[in-house]
Protein backbone atom coordinates (compact mmCIF):
# COMPACT_ATOMS: atom_id res chain seq x y z
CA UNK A 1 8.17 -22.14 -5.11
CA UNK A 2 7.03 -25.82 -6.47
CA UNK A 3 6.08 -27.30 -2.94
CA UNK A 4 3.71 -26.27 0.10
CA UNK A 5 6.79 -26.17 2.87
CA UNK A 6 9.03 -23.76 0.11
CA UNK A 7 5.69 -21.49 -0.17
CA UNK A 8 5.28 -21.29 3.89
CA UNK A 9 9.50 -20.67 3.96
CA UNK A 10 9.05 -18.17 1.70
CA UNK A 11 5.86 -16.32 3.87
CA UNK A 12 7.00 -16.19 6.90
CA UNK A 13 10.63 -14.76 6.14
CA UNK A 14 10.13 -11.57 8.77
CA UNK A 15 11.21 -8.54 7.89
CA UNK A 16 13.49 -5.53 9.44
CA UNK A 17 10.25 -4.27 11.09
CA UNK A 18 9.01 -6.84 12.18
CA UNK A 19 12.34 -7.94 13.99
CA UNK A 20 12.30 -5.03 15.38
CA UNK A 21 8.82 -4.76 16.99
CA UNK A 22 9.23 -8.56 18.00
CA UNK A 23 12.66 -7.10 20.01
CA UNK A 24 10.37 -4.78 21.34
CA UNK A 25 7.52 -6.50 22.70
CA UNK A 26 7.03 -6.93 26.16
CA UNK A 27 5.43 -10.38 27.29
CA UNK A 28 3.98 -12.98 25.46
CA UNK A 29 1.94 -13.51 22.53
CA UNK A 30 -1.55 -15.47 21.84
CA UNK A 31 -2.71 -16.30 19.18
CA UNK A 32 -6.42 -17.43 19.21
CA UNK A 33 -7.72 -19.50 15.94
CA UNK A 34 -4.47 -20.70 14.70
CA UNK A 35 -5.39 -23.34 13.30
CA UNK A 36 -7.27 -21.98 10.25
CA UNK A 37 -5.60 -20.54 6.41
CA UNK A 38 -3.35 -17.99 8.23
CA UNK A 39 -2.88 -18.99 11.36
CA UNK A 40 -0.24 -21.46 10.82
CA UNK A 41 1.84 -18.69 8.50
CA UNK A 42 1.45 -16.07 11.10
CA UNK A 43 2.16 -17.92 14.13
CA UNK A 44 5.52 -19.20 12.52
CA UNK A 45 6.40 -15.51 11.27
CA UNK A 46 5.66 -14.19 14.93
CA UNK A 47 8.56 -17.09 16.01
CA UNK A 48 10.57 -16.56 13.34
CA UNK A 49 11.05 -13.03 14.02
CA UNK A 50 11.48 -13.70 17.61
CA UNK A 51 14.06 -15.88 17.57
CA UNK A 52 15.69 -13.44 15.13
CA UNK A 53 15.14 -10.56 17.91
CA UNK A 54 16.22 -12.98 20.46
CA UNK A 55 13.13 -12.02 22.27
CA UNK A 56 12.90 -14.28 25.42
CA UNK A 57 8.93 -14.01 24.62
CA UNK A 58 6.34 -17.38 23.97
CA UNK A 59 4.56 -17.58 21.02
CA UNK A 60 1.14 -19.23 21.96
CA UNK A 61 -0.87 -20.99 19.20
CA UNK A 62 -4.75 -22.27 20.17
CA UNK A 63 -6.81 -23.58 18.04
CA UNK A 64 -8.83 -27.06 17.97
CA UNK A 65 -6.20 -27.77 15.11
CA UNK A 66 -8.31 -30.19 12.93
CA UNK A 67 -5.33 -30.86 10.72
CA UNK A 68 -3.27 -33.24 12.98
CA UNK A 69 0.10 -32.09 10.63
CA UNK A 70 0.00 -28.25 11.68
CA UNK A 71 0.47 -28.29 15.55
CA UNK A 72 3.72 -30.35 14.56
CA UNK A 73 4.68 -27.97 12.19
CA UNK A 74 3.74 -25.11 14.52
CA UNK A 75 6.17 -26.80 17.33
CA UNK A 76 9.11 -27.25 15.17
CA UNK A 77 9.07 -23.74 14.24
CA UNK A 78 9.51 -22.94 18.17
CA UNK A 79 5.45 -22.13 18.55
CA UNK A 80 3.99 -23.48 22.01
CA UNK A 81 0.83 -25.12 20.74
CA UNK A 82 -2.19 -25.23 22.51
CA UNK A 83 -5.65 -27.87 21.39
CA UNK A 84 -8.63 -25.75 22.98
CA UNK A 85 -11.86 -25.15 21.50
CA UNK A 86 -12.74 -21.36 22.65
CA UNK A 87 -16.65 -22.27 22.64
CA UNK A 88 -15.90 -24.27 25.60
CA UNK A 89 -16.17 -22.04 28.74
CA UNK A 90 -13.63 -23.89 30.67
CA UNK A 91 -11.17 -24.03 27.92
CA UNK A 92 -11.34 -20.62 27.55
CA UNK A 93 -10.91 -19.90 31.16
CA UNK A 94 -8.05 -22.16 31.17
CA UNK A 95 -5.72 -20.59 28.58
CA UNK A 96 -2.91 -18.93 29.83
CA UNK A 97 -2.71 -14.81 30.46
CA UNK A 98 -0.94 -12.86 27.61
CA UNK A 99 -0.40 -9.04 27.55
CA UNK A 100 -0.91 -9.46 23.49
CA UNK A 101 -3.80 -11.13 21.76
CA UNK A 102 -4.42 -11.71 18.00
CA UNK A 103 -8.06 -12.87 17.40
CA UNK A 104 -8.28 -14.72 14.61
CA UNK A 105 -11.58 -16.96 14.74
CA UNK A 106 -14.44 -16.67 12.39
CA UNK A 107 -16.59 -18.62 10.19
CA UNK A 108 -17.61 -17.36 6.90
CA UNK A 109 -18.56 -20.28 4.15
CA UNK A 110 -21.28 -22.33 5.37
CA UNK A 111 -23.31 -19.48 6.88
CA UNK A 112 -26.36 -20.33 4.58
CA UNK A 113 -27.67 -22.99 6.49
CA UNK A 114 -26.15 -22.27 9.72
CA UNK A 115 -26.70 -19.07 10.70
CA UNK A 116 -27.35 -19.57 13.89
CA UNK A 117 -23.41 -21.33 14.62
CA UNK A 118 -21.71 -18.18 12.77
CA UNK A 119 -23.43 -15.72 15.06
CA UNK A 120 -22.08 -17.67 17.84
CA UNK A 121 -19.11 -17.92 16.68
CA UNK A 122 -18.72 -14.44 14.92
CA UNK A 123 -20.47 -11.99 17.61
CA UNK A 124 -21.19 -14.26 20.83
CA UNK A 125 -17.47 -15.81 21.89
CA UNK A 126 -15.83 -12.38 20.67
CA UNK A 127 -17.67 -10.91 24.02
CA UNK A 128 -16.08 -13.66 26.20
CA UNK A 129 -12.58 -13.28 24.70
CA UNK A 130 -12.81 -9.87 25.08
CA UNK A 131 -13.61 -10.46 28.79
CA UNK A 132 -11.06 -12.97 29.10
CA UNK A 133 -8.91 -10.64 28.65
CA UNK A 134 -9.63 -7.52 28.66
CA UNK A 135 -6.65 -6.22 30.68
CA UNK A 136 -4.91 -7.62 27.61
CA UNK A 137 -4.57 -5.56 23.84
CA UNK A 138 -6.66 -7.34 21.55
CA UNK A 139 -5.82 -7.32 17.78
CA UNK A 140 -8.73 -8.61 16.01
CA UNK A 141 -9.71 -10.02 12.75
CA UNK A 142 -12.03 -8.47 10.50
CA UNK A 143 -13.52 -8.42 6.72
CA UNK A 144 -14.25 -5.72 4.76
CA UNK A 145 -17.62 -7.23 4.42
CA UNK A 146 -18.44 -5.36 7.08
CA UNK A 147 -19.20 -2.21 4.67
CA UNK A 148 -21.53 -1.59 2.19
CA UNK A 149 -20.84 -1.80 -1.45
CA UNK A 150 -19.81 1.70 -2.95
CA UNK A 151 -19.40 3.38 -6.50
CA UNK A 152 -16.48 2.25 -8.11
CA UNK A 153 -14.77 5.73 -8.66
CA UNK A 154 -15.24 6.05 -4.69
CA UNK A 155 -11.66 4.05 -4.70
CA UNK A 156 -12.67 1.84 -1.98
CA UNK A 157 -14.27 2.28 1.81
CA UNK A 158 -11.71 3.68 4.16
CA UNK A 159 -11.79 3.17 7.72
CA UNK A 160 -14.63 6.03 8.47
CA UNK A 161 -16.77 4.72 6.35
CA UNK A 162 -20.39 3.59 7.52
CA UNK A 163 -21.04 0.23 7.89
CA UNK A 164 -24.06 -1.40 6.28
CA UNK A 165 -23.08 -4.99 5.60
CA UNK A 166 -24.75 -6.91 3.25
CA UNK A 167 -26.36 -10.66 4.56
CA UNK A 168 -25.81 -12.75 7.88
CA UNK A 169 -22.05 -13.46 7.08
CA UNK A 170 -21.22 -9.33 6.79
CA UNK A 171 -23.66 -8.42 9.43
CA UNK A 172 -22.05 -11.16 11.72
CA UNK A 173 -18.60 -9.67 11.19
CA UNK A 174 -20.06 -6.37 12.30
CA UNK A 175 -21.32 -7.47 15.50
CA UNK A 176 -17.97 -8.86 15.86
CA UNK A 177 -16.98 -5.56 15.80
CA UNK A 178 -19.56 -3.94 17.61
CA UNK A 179 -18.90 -6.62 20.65
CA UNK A 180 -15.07 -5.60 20.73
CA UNK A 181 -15.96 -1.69 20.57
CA UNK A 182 -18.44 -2.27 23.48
CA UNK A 183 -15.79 -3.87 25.64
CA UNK A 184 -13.06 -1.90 24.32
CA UNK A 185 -15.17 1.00 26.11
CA UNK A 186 -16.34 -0.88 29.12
CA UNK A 187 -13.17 -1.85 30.15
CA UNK A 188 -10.81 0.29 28.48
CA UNK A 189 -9.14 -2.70 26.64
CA UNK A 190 -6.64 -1.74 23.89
CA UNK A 191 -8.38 -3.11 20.52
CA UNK A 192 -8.00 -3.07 16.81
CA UNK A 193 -9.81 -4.23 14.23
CA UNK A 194 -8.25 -5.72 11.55
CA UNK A 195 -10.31 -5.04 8.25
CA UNK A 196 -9.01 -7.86 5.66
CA UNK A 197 -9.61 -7.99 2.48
CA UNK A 198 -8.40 -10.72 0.42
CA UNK A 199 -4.96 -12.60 1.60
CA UNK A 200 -2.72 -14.17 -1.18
CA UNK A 201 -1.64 -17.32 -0.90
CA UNK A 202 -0.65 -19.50 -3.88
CA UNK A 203 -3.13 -22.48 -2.66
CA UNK A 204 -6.27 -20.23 -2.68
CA UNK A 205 -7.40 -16.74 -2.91
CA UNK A 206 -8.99 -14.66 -5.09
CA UNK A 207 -6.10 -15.01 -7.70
CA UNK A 208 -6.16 -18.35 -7.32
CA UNK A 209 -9.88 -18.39 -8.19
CA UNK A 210 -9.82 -16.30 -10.92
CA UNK A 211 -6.27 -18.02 -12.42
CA UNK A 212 -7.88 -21.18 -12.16
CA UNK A 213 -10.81 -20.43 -14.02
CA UNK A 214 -8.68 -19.22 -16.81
CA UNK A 215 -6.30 -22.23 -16.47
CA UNK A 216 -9.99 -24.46 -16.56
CA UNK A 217 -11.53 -22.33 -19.40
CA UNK A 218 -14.60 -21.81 -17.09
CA UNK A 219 -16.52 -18.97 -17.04
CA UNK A 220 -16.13 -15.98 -15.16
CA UNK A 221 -18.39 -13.87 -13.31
CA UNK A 222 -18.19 -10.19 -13.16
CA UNK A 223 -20.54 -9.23 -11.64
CA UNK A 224 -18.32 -7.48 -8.42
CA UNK A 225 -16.01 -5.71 -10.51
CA UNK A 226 -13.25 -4.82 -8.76
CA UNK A 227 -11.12 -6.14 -5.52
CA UNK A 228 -8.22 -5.78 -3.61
CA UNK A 229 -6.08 -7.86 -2.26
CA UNK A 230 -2.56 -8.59 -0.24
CA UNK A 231 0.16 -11.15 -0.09
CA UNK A 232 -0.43 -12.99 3.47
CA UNK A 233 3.59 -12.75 4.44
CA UNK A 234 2.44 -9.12 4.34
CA UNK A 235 -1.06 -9.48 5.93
CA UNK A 236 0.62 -11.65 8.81
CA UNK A 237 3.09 -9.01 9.56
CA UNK A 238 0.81 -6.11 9.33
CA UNK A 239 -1.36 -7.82 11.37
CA UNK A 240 1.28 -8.90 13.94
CA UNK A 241 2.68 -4.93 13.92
CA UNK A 242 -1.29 -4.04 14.38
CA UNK A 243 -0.43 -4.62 18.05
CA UNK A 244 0.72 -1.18 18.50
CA UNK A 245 -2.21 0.35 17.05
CA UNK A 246 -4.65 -1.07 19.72
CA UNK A 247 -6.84 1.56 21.54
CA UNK A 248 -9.53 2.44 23.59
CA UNK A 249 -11.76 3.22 21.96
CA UNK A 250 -10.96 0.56 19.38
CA UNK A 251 -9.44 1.17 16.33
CA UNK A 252 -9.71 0.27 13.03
CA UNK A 253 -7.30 -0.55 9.89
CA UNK A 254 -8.25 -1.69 6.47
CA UNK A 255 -5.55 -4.22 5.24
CA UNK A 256 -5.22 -4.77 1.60
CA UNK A 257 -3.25 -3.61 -1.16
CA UNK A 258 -2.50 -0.02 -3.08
CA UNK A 259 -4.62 -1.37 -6.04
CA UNK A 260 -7.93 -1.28 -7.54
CA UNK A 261 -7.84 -4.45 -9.46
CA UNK A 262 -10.36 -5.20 -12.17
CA UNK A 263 -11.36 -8.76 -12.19
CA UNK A 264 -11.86 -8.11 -16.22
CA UNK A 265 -7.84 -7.06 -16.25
CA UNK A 266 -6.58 -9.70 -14.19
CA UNK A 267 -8.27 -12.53 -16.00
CA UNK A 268 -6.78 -11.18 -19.31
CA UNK A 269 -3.13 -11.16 -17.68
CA UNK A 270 -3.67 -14.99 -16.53
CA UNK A 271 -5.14 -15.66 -19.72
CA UNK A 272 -1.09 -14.15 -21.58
CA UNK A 273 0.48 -16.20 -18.45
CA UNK A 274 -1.72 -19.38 -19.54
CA UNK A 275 -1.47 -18.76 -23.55
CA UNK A 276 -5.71 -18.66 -23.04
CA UNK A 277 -8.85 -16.46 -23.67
CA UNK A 278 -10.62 -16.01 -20.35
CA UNK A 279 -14.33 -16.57 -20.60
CA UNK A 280 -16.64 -14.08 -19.12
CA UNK A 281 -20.07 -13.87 -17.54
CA UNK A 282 -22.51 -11.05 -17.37
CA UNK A 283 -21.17 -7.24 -16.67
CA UNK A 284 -19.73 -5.42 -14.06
CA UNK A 285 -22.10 -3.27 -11.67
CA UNK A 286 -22.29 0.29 -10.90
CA UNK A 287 -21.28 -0.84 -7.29
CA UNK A 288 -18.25 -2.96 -5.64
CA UNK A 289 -17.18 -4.32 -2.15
CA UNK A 290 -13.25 -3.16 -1.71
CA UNK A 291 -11.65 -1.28 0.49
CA UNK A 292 -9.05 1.38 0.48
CA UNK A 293 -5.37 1.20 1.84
CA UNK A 294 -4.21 4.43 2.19
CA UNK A 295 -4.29 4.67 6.25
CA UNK A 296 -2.33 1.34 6.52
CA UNK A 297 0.35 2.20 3.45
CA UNK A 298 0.77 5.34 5.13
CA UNK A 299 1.74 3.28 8.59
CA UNK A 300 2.94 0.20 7.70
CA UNK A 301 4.26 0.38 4.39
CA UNK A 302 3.67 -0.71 0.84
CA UNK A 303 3.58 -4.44 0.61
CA UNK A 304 6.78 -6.11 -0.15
CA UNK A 305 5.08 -8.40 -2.97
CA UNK A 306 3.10 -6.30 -5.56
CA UNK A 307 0.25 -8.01 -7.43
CA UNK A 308 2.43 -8.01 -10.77
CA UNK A 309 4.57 -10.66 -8.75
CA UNK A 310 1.40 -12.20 -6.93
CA UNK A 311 -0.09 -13.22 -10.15
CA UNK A 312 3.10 -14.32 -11.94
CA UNK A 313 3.69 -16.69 -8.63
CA UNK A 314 0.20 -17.98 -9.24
CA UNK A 315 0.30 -19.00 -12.38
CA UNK A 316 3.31 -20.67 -12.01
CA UNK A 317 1.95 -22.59 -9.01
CA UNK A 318 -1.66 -23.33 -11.24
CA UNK A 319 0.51 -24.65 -14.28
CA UNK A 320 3.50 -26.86 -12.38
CA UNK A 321 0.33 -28.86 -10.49
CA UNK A 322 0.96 -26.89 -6.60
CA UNK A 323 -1.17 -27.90 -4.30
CA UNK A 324 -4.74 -26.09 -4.61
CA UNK A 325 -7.21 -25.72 -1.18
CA UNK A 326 -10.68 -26.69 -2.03
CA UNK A 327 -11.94 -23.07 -0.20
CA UNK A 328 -13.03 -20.51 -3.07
CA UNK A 329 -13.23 -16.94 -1.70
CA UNK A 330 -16.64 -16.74 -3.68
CA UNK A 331 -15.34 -13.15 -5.02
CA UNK A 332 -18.16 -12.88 -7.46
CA UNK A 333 -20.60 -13.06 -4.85
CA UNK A 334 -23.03 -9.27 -4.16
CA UNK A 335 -25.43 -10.43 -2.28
CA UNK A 336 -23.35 -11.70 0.78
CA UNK A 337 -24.63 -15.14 0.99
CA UNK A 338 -22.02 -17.94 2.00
């Protein structure tokens, strides 16, 4: 992979599964926030794998689409785009019915300083989606920042694990949650909550970050330890399979990889990819924000891309000049400000 359109090729190839739960779907599929990182990827996977199930099915992308590029590149991969801003009442009312919903609006960096719009946005128009369409299944977006920082040797928060997030961005999330669990109940909407934790993709991420600190010979914190994290061709087709795991009341599924990665060990492997001697800053704590994988392994699968791979791809992409976002994940970051 050397350019952006051979990296998106090569994410939203759908697999076996996939094809075959796309074949299997009955009615059409939103997708609400397409327009941000993995919108775009997932949308085209969805129609990729429909057209390969010859499912006679609409794939529905909304978003305000601020990049005037992706609802052109959405519509050539047979997506039906739609430019609505969900804050808007009467937008929101106007979208079409679906019997299958993916939520994927949030806002994360820029909370410090705007509290007030990510509450909206994370916990206020999550309650009028979820009335929207609440005789709808709703698979929704989450973070693992929903949960509180546990001993390392816990090997991660699973899915019954209390929730105590950590600043306005993690407790934001939650309510996010909490707002689809109420109306889950209240109107016996199929929901699941999609618990994310770190999706791979060459032009950011938390490999990305970490790589191009190495590449940069800046310093790196390690302050958070440890992570997890998945390649988003597998993240977009977990999440799109999710659909079958909605419920009332809702559910929830932690998606990341197998691994415990330490952000010590995967700075020394870029640093033998690079041929340099990763710089470090401070220690790691007792604690660390990562979530386990086990439940979603067990149902969907191991990924198809393990992290050996990942960080072989990323290095490549760092050192040949690929395009890099401007939209660190802020890894190193305890305290949950964003």
């Amino acid at each position: 992979m050397r350019t952006e359109a051979e990296l998106m090729d090569v994410m939203t190839i759908p697999g076996q599964k996939l094809v075959e739960f796309m074949g299997s779907l009955k009615g059409d599929l939103l997708i609400l926030g397409a327009g941000g990182k993995m919108g775009p990827s997932l949308s085209i996977l969805a129609a990729r794998a429909a057209t390969a199930a010859k499912s006679p099915h609409k794939i529905i992308a909304v978003s305000r689409f601020s990049d005037e590029a992706v609802p052109a590149m959405l519509r050539e991969a047979g997506v039906e785009v739609l430019q609505a801003d969900l804050m808007d009442d009467a937008a929101l009312a106007s979208l079409p019915d679906a019997p299958n919903v993916i939520y994927m609006v949030g806002r994360k960096f820029g909370t410090s300083g705007g509290e007030a719009l990510t509450w909206a946005m994370n916990a206020y128009l999550p309650g009028r989606v979820a009335q929207r369409y609440k005789d709808a299944r709703i698979m929704a977006f989450s973070t693992g920042n929903v949960q509180t920082p546990l001993p390392i040797a816990y090997g991660g928060a699973h899915e019954e694990t209390a929730c105590d997030a950590v600043g306005e961005y993690g407790q934001s999330c939650l309510g996010r949650e909490r707002i689809f669990e109420h109306f889950s109940r209240v109107n016996g909407t199929p929901v699941l909550l999609y618990r994310l934790s770190y999706a791979i993709d060459m032009r950011y991420g938390v490999l990305s970050d970490i790589a191009r600190a190495v590449w940069a010979e800046h310093p790196i914190r390690l302050d958070a330890g440890v992570f997890a994290c998945i390649w988003q061709g597998d993240a977009n087709d977990w999440a799109i399979r999710s659909l079958d795991l909605c419920q009332s009341p809702a559910a929830v599924l932690n998606a990341t990889g197998p691994e415990t990665l330490s952000i010590r060990q995967v700075a020394w492997r870029f640093g033998q990819l690079f041929d340099k001697t990763p710089i470090f800053e401070g220690e790691e704590g007792e604690r660390a924000m990562f979530a386990s994988s086990v439940k979603a392994c067990g149902i969907m699968g191991y990924p198809s891309v393990p992290v050996a791979r990942l960080m072989e791809w990323t290095a490549e992409w760092i050192a040949s000049g690929g395009v890099l976002w401007d939209k660190p994940t802020h890894f190193e970051e305890t305290g949950g400000r964003y």
